[in-house]
C-alpha atoms as a PDB file:
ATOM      1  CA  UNK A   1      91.601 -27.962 -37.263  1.00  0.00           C
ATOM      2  CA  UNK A   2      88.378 -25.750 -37.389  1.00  0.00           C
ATOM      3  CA  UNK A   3      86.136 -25.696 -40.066  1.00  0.00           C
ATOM      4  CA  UNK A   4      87.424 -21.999 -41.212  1.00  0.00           C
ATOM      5  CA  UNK A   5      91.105 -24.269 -41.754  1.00  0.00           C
ATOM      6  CA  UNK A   6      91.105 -24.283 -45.773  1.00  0.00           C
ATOM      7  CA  UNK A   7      90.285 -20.547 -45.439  1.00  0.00           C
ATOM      8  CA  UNK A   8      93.399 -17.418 -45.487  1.00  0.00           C
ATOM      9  CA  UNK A   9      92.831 -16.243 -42.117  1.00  0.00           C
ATOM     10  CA  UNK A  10      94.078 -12.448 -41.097  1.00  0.00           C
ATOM     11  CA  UNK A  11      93.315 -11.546 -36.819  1.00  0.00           C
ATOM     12  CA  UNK A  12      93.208  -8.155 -37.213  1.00  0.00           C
ATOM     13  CA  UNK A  13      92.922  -7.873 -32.576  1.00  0.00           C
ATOM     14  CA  UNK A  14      95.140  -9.635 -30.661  1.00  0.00           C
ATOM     15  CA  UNK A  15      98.308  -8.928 -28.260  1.00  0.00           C
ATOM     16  CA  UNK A  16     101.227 -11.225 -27.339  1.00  0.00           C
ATOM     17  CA  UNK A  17     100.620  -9.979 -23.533  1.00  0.00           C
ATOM     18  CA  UNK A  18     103.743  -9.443 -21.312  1.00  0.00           C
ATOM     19  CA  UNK A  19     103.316 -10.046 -17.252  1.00  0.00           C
ATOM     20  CA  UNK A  20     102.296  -5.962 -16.917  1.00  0.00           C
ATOM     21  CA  UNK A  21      99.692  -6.534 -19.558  1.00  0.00           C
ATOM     22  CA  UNK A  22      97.908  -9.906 -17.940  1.00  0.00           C
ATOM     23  CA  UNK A  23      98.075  -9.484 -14.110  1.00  0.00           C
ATOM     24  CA  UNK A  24      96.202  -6.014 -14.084  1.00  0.00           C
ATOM     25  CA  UNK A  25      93.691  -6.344 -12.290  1.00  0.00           C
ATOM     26  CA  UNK A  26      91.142  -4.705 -14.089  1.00  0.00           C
ATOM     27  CA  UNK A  27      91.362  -8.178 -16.531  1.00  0.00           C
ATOM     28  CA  UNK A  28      89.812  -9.777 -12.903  1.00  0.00           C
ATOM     29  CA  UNK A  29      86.459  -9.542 -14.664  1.00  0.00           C
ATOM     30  CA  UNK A  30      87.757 -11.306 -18.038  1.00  0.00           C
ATOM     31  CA  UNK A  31      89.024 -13.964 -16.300  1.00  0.00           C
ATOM     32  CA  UNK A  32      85.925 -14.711 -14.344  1.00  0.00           C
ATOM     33  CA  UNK A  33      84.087 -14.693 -17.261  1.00  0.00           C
ATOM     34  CA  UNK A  34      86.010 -16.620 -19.728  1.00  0.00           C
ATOM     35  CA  UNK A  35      88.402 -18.856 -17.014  1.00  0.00           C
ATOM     36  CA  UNK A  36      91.532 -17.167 -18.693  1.00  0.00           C
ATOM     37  CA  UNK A  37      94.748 -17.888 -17.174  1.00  0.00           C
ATOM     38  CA  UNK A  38      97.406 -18.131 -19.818  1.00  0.00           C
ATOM     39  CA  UNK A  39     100.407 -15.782 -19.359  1.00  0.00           C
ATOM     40  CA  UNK A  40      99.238 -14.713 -15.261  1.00  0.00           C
ATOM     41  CA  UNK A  41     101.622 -16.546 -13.097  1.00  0.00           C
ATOM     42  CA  UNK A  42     104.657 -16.260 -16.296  1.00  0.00           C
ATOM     43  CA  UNK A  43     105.714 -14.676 -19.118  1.00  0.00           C
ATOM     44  CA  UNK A  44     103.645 -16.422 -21.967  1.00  0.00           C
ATOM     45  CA  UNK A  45     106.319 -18.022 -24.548  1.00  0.00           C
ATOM     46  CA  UNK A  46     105.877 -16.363 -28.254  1.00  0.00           C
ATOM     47  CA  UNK A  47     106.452 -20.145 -29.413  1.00  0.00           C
ATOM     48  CA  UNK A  48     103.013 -20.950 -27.723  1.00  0.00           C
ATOM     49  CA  UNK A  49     100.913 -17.730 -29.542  1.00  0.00           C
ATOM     50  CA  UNK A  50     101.742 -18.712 -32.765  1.00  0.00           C
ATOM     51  CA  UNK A  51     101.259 -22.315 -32.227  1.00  0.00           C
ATOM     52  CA  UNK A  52      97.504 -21.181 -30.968  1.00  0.00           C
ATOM     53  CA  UNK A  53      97.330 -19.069 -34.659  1.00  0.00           C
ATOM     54  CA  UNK A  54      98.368 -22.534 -36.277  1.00  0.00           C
ATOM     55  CA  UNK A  55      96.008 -24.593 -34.627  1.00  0.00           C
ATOM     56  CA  UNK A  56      93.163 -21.741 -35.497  1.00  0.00           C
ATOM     57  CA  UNK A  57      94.530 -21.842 -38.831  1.00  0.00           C
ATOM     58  CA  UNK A  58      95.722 -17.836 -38.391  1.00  0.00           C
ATOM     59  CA  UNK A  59      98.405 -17.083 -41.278  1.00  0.00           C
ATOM     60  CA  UNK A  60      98.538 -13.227 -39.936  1.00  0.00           C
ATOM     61  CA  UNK A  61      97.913 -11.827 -36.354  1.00  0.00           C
ATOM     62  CA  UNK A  62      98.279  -8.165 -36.048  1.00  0.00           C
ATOM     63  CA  UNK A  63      99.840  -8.019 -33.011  1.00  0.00           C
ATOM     64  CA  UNK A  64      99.279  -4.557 -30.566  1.00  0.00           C
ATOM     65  CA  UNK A  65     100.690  -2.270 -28.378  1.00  0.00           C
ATOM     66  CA  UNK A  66      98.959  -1.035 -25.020  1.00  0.00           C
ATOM     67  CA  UNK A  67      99.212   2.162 -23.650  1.00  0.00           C
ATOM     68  CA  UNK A  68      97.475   3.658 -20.181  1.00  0.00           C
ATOM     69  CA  UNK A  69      97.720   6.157 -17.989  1.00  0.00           C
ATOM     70  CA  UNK A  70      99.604   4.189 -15.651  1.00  0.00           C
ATOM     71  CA  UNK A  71     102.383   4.299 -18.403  1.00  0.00           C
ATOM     72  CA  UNK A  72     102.836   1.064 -20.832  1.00  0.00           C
ATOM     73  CA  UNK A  73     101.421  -2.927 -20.511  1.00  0.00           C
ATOM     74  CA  UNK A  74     102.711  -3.801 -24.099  1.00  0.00           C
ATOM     75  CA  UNK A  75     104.820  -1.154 -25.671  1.00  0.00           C
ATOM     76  CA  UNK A  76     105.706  -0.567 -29.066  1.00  0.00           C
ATOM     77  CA  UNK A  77     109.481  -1.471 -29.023  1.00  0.00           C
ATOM     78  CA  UNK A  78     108.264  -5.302 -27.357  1.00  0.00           C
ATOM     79  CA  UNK A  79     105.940  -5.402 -30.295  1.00  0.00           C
ATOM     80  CA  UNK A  80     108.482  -4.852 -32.785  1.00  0.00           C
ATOM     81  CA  UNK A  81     110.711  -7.804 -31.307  1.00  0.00           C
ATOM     82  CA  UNK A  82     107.673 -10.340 -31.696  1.00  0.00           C
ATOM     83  CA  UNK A  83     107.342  -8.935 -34.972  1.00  0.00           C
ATOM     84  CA  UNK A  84     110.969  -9.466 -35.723  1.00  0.00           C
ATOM     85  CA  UNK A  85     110.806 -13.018 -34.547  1.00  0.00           C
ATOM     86  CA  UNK A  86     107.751 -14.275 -36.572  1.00  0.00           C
ATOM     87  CA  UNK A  87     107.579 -10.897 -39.708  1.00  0.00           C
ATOM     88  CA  UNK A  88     105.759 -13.678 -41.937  1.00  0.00           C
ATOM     89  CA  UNK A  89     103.073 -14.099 -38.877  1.00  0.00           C
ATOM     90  CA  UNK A  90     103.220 -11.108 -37.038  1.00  0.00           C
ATOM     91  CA  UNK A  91     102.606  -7.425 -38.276  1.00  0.00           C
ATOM     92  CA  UNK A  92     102.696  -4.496 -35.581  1.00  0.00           C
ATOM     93  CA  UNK A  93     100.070  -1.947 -34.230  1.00  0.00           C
ATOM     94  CA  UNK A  94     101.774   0.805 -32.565  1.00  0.00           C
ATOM     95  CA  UNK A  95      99.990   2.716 -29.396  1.00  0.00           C
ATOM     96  CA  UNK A  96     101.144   5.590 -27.677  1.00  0.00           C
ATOM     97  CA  UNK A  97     100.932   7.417 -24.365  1.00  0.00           C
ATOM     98  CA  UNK A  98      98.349  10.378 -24.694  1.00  0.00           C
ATOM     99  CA  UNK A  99      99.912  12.458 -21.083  1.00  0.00           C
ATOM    100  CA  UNK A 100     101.797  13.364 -23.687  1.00  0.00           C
ATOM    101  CA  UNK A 101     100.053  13.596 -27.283  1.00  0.00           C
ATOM    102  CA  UNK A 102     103.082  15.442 -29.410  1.00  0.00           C
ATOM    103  CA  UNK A 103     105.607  12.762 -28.191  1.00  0.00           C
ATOM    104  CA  UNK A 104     103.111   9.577 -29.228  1.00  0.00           C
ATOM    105  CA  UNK A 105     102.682  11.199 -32.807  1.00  0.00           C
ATOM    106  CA  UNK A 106     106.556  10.843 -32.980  1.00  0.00           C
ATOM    107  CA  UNK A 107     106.849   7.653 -31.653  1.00  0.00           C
ATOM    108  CA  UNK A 108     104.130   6.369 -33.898  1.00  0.00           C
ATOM    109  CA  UNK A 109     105.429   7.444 -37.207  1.00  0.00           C
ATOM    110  CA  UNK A 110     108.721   6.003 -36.077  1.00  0.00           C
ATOM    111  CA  UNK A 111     106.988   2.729 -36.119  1.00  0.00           C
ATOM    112  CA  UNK A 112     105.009   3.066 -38.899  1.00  0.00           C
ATOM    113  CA  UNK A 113     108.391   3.525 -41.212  1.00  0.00           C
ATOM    114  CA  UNK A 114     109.686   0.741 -39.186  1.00  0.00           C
ATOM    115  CA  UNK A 115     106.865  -1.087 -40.974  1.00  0.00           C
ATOM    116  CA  UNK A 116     103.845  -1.280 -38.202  1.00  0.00           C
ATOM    117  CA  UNK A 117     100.092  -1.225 -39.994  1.00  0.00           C
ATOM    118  CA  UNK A 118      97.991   0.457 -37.700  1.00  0.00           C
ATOM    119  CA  UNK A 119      97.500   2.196 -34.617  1.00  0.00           C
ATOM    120  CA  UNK A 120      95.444   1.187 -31.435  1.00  0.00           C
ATOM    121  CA  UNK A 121      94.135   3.176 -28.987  1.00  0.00           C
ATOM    122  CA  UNK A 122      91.838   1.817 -26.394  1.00  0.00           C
ATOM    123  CA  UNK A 123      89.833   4.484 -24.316  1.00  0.00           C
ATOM    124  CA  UNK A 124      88.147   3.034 -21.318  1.00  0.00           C
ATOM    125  CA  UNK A 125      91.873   2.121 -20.931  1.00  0.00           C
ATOM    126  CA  UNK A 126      91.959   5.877 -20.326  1.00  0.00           C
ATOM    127  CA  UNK A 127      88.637   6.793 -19.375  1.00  0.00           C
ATOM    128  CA  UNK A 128      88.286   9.417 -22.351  1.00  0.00           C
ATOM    129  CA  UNK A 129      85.939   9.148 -24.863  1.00  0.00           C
ATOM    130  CA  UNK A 130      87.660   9.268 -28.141  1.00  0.00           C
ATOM    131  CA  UNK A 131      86.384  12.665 -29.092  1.00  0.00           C
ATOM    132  CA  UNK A 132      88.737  13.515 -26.495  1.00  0.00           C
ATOM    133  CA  UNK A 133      91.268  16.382 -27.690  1.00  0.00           C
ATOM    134  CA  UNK A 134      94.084  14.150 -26.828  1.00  0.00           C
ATOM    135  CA  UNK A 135      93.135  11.772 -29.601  1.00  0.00           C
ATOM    136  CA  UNK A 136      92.685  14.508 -32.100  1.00  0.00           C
ATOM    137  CA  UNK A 137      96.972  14.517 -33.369  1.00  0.00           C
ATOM    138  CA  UNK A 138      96.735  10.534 -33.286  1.00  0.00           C
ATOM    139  CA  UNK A 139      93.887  10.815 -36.016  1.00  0.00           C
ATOM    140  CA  UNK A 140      95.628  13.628 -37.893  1.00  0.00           C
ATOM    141  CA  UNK A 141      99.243  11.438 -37.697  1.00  0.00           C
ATOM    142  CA  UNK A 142      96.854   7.953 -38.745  1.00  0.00           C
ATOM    143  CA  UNK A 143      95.742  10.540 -41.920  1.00  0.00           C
ATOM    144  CA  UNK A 144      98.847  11.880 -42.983  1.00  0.00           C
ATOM    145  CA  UNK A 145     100.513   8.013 -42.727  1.00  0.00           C
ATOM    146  CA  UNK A 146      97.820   6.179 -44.589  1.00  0.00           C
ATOM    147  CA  UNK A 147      96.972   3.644 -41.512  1.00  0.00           C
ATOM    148  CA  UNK A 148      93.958   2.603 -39.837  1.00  0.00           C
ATOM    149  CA  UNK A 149      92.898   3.886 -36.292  1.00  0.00           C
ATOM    150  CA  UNK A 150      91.657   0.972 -34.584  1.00  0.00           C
ATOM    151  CA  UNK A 151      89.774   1.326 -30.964  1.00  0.00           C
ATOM    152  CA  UNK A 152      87.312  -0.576 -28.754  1.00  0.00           C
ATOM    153  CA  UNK A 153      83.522  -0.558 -28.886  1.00  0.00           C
ATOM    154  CA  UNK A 154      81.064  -1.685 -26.898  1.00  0.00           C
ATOM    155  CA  UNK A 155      80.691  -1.913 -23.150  1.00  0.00           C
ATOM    156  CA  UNK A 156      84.016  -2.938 -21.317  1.00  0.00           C
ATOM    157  CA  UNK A 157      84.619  -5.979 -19.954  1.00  0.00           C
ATOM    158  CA  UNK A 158      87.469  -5.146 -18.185  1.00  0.00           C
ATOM    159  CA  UNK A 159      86.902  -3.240 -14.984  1.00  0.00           C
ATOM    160  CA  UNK A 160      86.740   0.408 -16.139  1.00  0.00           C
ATOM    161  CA  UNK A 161      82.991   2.297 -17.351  1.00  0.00           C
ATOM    162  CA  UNK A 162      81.863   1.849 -20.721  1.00  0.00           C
ATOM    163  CA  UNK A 163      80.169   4.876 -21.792  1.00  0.00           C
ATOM    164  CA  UNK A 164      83.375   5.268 -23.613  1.00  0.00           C
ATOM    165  CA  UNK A 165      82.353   2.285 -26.265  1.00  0.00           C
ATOM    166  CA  UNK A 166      79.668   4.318 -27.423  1.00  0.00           C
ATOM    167  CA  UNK A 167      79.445   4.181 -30.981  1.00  0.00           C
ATOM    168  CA  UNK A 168      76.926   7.107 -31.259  1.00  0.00           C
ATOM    169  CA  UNK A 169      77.897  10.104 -31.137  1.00  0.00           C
ATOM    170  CA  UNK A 170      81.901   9.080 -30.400  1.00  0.00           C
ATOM    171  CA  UNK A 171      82.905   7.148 -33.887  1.00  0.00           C
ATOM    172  CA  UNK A 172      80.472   9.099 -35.754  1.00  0.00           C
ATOM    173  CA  UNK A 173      81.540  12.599 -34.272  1.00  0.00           C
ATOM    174  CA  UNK A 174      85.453  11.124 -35.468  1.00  0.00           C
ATOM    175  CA  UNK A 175      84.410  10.260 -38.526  1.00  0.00           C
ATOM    176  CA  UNK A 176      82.844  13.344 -39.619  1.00  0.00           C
ATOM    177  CA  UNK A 177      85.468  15.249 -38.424  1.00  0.00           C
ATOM    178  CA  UNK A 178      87.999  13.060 -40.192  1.00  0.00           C
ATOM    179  CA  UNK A 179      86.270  11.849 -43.232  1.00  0.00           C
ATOM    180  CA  UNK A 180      89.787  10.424 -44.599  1.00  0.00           C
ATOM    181  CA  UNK A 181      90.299   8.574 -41.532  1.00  0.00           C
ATOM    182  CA  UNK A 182      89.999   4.556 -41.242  1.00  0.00           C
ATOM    183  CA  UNK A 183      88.459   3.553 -38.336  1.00  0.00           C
ATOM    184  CA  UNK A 184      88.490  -0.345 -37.319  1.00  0.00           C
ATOM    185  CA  UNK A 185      85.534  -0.624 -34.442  1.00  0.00           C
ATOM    186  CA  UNK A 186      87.085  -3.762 -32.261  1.00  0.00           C
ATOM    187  CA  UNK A 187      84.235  -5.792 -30.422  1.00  0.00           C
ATOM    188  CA  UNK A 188      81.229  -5.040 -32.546  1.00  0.00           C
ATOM    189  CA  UNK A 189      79.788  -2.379 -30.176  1.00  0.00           C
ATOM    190  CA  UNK A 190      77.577  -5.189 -28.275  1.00  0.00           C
ATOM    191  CA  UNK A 191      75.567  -3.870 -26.731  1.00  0.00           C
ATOM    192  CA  UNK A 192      75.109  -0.670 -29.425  1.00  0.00           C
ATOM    193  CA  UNK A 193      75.892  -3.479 -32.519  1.00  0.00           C
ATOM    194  CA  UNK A 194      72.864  -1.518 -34.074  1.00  0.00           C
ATOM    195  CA  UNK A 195      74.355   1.711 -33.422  1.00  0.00           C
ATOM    196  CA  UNK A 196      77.765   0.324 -34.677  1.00  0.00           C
ATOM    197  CA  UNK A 197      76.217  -1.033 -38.186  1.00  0.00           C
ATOM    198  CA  UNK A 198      74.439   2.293 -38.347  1.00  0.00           C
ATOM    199  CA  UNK A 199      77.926   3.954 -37.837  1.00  0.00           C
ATOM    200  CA  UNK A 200      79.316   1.819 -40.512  1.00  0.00           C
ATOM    201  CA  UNK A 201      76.779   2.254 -43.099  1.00  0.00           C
ATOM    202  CA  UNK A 202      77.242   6.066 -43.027  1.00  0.00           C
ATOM    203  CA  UNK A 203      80.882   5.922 -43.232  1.00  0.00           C
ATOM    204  CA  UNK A 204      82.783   4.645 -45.907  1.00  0.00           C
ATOM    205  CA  UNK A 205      86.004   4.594 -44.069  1.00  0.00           C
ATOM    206  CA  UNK A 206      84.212   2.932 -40.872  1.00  0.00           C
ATOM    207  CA  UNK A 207      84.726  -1.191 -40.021  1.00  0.00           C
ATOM    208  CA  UNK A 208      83.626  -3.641 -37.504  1.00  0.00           C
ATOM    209  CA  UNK A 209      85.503  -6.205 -36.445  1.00  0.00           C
ATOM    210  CA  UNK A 210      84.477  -9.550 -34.504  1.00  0.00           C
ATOM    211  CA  UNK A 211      87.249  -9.527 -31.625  1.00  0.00           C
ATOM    212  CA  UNK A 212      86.270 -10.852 -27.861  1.00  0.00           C
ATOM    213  CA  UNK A 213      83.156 -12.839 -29.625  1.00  0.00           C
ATOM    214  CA  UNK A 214      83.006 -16.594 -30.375  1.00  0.00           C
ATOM    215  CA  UNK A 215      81.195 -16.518 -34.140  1.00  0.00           C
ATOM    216  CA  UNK A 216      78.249 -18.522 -31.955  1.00  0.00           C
ATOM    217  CA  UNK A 217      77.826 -15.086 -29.804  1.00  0.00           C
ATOM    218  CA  UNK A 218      77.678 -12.479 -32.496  1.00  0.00           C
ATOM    219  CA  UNK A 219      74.437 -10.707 -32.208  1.00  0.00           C
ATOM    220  CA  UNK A 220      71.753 -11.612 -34.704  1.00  0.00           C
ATOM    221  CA  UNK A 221      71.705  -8.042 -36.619  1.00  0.00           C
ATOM    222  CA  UNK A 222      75.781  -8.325 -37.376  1.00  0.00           C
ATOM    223  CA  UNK A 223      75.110 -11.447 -38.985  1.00  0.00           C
ATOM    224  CA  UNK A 224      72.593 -10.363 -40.785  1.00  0.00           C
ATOM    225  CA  UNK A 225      74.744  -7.850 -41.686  1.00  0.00           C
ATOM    226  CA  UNK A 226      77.558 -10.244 -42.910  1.00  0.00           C
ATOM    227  CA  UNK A 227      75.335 -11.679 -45.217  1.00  0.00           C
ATOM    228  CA  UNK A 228      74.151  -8.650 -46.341  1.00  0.00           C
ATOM    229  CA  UNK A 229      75.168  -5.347 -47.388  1.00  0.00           C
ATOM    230  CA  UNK A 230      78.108  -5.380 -44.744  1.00  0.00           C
ATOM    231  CA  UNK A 231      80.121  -8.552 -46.589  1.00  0.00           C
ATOM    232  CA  UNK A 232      82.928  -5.392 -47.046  1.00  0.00           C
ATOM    233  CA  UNK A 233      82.563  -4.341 -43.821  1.00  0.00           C
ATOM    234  CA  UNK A 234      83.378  -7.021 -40.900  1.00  0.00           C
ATOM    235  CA  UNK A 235      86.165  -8.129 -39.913  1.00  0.00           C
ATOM    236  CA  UNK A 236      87.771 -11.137 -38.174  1.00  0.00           C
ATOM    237  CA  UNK A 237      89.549 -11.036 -34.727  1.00  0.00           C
ATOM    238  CA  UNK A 238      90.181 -12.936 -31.866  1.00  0.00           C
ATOM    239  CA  UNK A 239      91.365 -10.552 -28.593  1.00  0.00           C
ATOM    240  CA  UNK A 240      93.951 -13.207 -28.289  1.00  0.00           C
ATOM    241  CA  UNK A 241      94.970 -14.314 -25.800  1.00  0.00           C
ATOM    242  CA  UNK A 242      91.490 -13.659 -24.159  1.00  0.00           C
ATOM    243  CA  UNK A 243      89.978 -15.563 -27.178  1.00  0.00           C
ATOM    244  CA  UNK A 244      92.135 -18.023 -29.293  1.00  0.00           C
ATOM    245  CA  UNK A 245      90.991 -18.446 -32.797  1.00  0.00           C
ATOM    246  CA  UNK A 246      89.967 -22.428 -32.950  1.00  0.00           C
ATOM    247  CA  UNK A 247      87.582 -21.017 -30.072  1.00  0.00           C
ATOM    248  CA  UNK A 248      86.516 -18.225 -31.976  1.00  0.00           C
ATOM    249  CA  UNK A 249      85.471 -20.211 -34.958  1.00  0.00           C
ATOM    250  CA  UNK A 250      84.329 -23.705 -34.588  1.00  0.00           C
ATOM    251  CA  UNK A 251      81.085 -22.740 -35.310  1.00  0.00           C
ATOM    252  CA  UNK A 252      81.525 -20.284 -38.148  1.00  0.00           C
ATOM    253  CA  UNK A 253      79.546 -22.159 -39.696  1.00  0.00           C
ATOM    254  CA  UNK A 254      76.354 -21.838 -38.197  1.00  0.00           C
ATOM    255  CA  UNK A 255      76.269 -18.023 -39.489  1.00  0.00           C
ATOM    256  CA  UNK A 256      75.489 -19.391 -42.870  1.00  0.00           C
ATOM    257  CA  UNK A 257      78.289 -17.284 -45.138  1.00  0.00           C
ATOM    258  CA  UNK A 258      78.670 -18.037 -48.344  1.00  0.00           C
ATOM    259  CA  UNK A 259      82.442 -18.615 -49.494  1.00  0.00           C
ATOM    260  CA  UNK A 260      83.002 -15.218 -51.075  1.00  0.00           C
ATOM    261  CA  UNK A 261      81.546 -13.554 -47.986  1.00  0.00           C
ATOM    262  CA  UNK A 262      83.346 -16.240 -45.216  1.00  0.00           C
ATOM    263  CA  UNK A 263      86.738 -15.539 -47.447  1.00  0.00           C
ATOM    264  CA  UNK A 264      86.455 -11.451 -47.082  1.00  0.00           C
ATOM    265  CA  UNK A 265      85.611 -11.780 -43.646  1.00  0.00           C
ATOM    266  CA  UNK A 266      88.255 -13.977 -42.625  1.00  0.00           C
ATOM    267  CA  UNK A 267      90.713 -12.369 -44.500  1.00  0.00           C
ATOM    268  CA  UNK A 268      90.117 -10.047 -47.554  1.00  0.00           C
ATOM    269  CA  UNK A 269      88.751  -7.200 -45.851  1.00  0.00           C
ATOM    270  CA  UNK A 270      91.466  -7.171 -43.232  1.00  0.00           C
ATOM    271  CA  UNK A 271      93.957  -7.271 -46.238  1.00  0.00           C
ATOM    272  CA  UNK A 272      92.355  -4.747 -48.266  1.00  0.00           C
ATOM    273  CA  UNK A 273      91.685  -2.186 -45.237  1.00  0.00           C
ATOM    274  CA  UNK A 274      95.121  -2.726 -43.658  1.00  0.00           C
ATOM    275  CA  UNK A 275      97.253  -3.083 -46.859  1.00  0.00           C
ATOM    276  CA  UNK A 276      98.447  -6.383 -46.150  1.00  0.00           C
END
C-alpha cells in the first residue's frame, strides 16, 4: 500500500477503456513512453480497475466518457453500466459528440439527472481549441446544471498537435466568458504549468489537476504551488489506465505537504469542486 494509503483518496481523471478506446493508434506514442499495454489485445475486466483503485488506495474514481470525431471510444451509456456495477466506487463524466452540438447538450443533461458529476471534453481529440463555437452550448448546459467542465491541458501526448492545451488565451478566454463556469484543467498544462497557475489564480472557478504525472514528475512551480496559495486549487488524478494510482503516488511524499494540504489534494478539493 502507498504511503498516501491512510489518506481518502478521490481520482478525479481516469477511464475504464473499452477495445475502441485503447487500440487507437494515436495512444502509439503513450505506450512507447510509459510501456502501457493493459486492455490492447482484450477487453480490460472492470474487476481488475477497481482492484488497481484498491491497491492505490482510490475510494472514488470518476470514471469518463470519450467522444471524437471519428464517433465514440467510451460512450456515455458504457459509463453508466461501470457506474452501475461499482456506484460506491465509480461516479460518471458524461462527453458528447460536438458534429452535432444541440444533440450532446441533450444527451448530457440526460446523464447528469441520471446522476453523472461532470462533463469531459478533450480537444486535441478534436483538433479545436476550446474557444471553439462548438464548445460554447456544452459550457452554457455545464452552467445551467451546476457541473464542472473538465478538459486537457498541456501538450498532447497522444499523436494529435498540442497548441490546443494552451492554457493562455484558451481557458482564460472560457473563463471570462463564463465566469460561473467550473473548469477542471487535466494534466497541469506541462509545459505552460506557469501559464496554468497563472490561469488559476485569476479565476476563482479555475482547477488543476495532477492526471498523466507521477507526484515525482510534477514540475517544481505546481508544487510550490501546493504548498502555497494553491492548497484549494490542485487536484489528484491518475489518467488511469495510462497511470495507476500506487504509481502515481509512491513518492507523494517527497513534495513535502503537510496533512491538511496532502488531505485536500487527495481528496477534499475533488469533493468540494465536484459535489461528492
Amino acid at each position: 500500500m502507498n504511503a498516501a494509503s491512510t489518506t481518502s483518496i478521490v481520482d478525479v481523471w481516469m477511464q475504464h477503456p473499452t477495445l475502441r478506446h485503447s487500440q487507437h493508434e494515436m495512444f502509439d506514442s503513450l505506450r512507447r513512453w510509459t510501456g502501457w499495454t493493459d486492455g490492447i489485445d482484450e477487453e480490460l475486466p472492470l474487476d481488475l480497475t477497481i482492484g488497481l483503485m484498491d491497491e492505490g488506495g482510490v475510494d472514488l474514481g470518476l470514471t469518463a466518457a470519450w467522444y471524437g470525431p471519428e464517433g465514440d471510444l467510451i460512450n456515455n451509456a458504457e459509463v453508466a453500466e461501470y457506474v452501475a456495477q461499482y456506484p460506491d466506487r465509480l461516479r460518471g463524466v458524461a462527453g458528447g459528440d460536438l458534429r452535432k452540438p444541440m444533440e450532446a447538450v441533450r444527451d448530457i443533461r440526460r446523464w447528469v439527472d441520471e446522476g453523472f458529476v461532470a462533463i469531459r471534453m478533450v480537444p486535441w481529440l478534436w483538433e479545436l481549441p476550446p474557444t471553439d463555437r462548438r464548445f460554447y452550448p456544452i459550457y452554457t448546459a455545464c452552467v445551467d446544471l451546476g457541473v464542472p467542465f473538465c478538459t486537457q491541458v498541456g501538450h498532447t501526448g497522444p499523436l494529435r498537435p498540442s497548441d490546443t492545451g494552451r492554457p493562455i488565451p484558451y481557458i482564460d478566454q472560457i473563463a471570462l466568458d463564463f465566469p460561473e463556469l467550473v473548469i477542471v484543467c487535466g494534466h497541469i498544462g506541462y509545459p505552460w504549468t506557469t501559464e496554468m497557475i497563472a490561469v488559476a489564480d485569476k479565476h476563482p472557478n479555475v482547477y488543476i489537476d495532477t492526471s498523466a504525472y507521477a507526484s515525482h514528475r510534477y514540475p517544481t512551480e505546481l508544487i510550490q504551488y501546493m504548498n502555497g496559495r494553491g492548497a484549494n486549487k490542485v487536484l489528484f488524478g491518475t489518467n488511469y489506465p495510462m497511470l495507476t494510482a500506487s504509481r502515481a503516488l509512491e513518492r507523494i511524499d517527497e513534495l513535502g505537504l503537510d496533512a491538511e494540504t496532502k488531505a485536500a489534494f487527495l481528496a477534499g478539493n475533488a469533493k468540494r469542486v465536484f459535489n461528492l
